[in-house]
Protein backbone atom coordinates (compact mmCIF):
# COMPACT_ATOMS: atom_id res chain seq x y z
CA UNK A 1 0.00 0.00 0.00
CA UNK A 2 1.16 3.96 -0.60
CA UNK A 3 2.20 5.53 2.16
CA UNK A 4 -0.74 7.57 4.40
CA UNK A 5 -0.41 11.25 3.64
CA UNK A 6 -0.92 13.61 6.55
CA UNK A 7 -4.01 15.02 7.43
CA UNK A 8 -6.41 12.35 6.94
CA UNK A 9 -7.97 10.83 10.00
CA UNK A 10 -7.92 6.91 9.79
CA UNK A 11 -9.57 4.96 12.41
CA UNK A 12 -7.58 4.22 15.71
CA UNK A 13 -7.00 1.00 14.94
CA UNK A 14 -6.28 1.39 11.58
CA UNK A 15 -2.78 -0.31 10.13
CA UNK A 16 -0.72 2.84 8.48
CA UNK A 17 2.40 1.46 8.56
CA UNK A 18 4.57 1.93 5.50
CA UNK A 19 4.89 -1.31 5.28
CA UNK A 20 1.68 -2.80 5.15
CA UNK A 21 0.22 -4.61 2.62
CA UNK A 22 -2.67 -6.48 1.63
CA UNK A 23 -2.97 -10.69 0.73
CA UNK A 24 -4.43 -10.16 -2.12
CA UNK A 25 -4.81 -7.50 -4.89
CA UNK A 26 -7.11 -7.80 -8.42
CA UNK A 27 -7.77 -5.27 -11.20
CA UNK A 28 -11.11 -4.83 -12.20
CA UNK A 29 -12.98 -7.56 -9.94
CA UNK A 30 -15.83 -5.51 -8.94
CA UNK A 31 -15.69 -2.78 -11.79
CA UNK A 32 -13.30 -2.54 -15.00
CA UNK A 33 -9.60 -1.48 -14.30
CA UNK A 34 -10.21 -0.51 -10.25
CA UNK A 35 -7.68 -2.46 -7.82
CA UNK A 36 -9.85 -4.66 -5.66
CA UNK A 37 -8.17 -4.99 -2.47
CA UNK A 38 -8.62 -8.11 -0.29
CA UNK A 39 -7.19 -9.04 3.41
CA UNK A 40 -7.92 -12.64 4.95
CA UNK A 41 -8.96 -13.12 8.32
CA UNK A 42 -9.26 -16.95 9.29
CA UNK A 43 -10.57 -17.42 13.24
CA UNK A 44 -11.30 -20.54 15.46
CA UNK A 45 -15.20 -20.26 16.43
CA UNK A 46 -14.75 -23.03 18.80
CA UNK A 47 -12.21 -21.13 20.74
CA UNK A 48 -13.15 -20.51 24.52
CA UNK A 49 -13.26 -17.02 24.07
CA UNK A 50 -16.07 -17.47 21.23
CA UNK A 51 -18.15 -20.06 22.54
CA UNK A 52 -21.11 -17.80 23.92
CA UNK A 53 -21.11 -15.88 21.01
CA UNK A 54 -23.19 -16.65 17.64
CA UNK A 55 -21.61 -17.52 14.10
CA UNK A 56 -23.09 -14.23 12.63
CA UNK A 57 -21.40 -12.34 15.08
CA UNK A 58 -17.96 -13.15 14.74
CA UNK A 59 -18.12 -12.89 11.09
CA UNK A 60 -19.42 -9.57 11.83
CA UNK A 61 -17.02 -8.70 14.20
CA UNK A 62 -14.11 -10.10 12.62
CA UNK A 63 -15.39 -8.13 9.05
CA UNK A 64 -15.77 -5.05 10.62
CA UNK A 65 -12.47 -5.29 12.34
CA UNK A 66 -10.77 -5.48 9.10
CA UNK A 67 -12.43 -3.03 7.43
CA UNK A 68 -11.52 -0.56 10.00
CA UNK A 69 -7.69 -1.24 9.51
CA UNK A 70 -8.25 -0.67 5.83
CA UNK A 71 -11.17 0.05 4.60
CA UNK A 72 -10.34 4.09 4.63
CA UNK A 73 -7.16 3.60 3.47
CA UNK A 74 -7.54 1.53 0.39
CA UNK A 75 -10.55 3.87 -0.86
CA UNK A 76 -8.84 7.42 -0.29
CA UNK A 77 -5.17 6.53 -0.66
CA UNK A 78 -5.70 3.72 -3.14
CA UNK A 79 -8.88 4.46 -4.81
CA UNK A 80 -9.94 1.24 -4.96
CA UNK A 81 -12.17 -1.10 -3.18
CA UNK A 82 -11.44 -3.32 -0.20
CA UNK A 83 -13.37 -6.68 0.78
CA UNK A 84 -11.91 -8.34 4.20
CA UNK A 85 -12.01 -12.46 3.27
CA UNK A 86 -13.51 -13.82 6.67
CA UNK A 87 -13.83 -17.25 7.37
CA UNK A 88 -13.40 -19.79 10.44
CA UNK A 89 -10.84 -22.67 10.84
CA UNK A 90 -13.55 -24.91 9.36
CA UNK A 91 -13.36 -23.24 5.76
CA UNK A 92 -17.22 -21.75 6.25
CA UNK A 93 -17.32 -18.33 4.51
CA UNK A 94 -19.09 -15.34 5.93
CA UNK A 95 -21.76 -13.97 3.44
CA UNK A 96 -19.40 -11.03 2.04
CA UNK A 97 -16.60 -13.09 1.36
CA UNK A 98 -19.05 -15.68 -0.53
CA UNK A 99 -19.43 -14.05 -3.62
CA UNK A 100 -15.71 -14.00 -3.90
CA UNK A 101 -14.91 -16.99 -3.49
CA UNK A 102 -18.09 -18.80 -4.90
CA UNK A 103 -17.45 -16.98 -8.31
CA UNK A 104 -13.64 -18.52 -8.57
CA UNK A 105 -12.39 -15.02 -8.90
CA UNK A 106 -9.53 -15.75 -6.65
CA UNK A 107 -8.19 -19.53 -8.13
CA UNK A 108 -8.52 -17.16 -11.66
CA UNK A 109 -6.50 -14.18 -10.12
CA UNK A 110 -3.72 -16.81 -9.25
CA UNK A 111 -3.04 -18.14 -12.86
């Protein structure tokens, strides 16, 4: 990712380092010729610290947790779009990572 230029306010959380980067990055997924950015988040919902809290939840949580790292960032610095990859140990996608993977766009992106 491009450096973060001063004087835009990011989310506390967010990751600015200089040296972050994303796992994957595709031109013209979602519309022709803009970089579609996507980070993978993979968690255990059987862990103790999940186990009172619903499926739909974590995805949730775990979504919006990587969307506020760099959600902001990829649209203003990058102009592009950004769509966090959630899924649990178990290989069960959340419902905004389906249409990613369900459409093969990332096995194509890899050739």
């Amino acid at each position: 990712l491009q450096p973060c230029p001063d004087g835009i306010q990011f989310h506390p959380s967010a990751n600015t380092a200089h040296d972050a980067r994303m796992d994957v990055v595709a031109v013209g997924l979602w519309r022709n010729m803009q970089l579609a950015h996507m980070d993978v988040r993979v968690f255990h919902a059987n862990a103790p610290s999940h186990l009172n809290t619903p499926l739909d939840q974590l995805y949730r949580r775990n979504e919006c947790s990587k969307k506020q790292s760099y959600g902001k960032r990829v649209r203003e610095v990058e102009g592009g779009a950004f769509s966090p990859l959630v899924m649990n140990c178990r290989a069960l996608q959340d419902p905004v990572s389906s249409p990613v993977l369900k459409e093969g766009d990332l096995q194509r992106m890899a050739r």
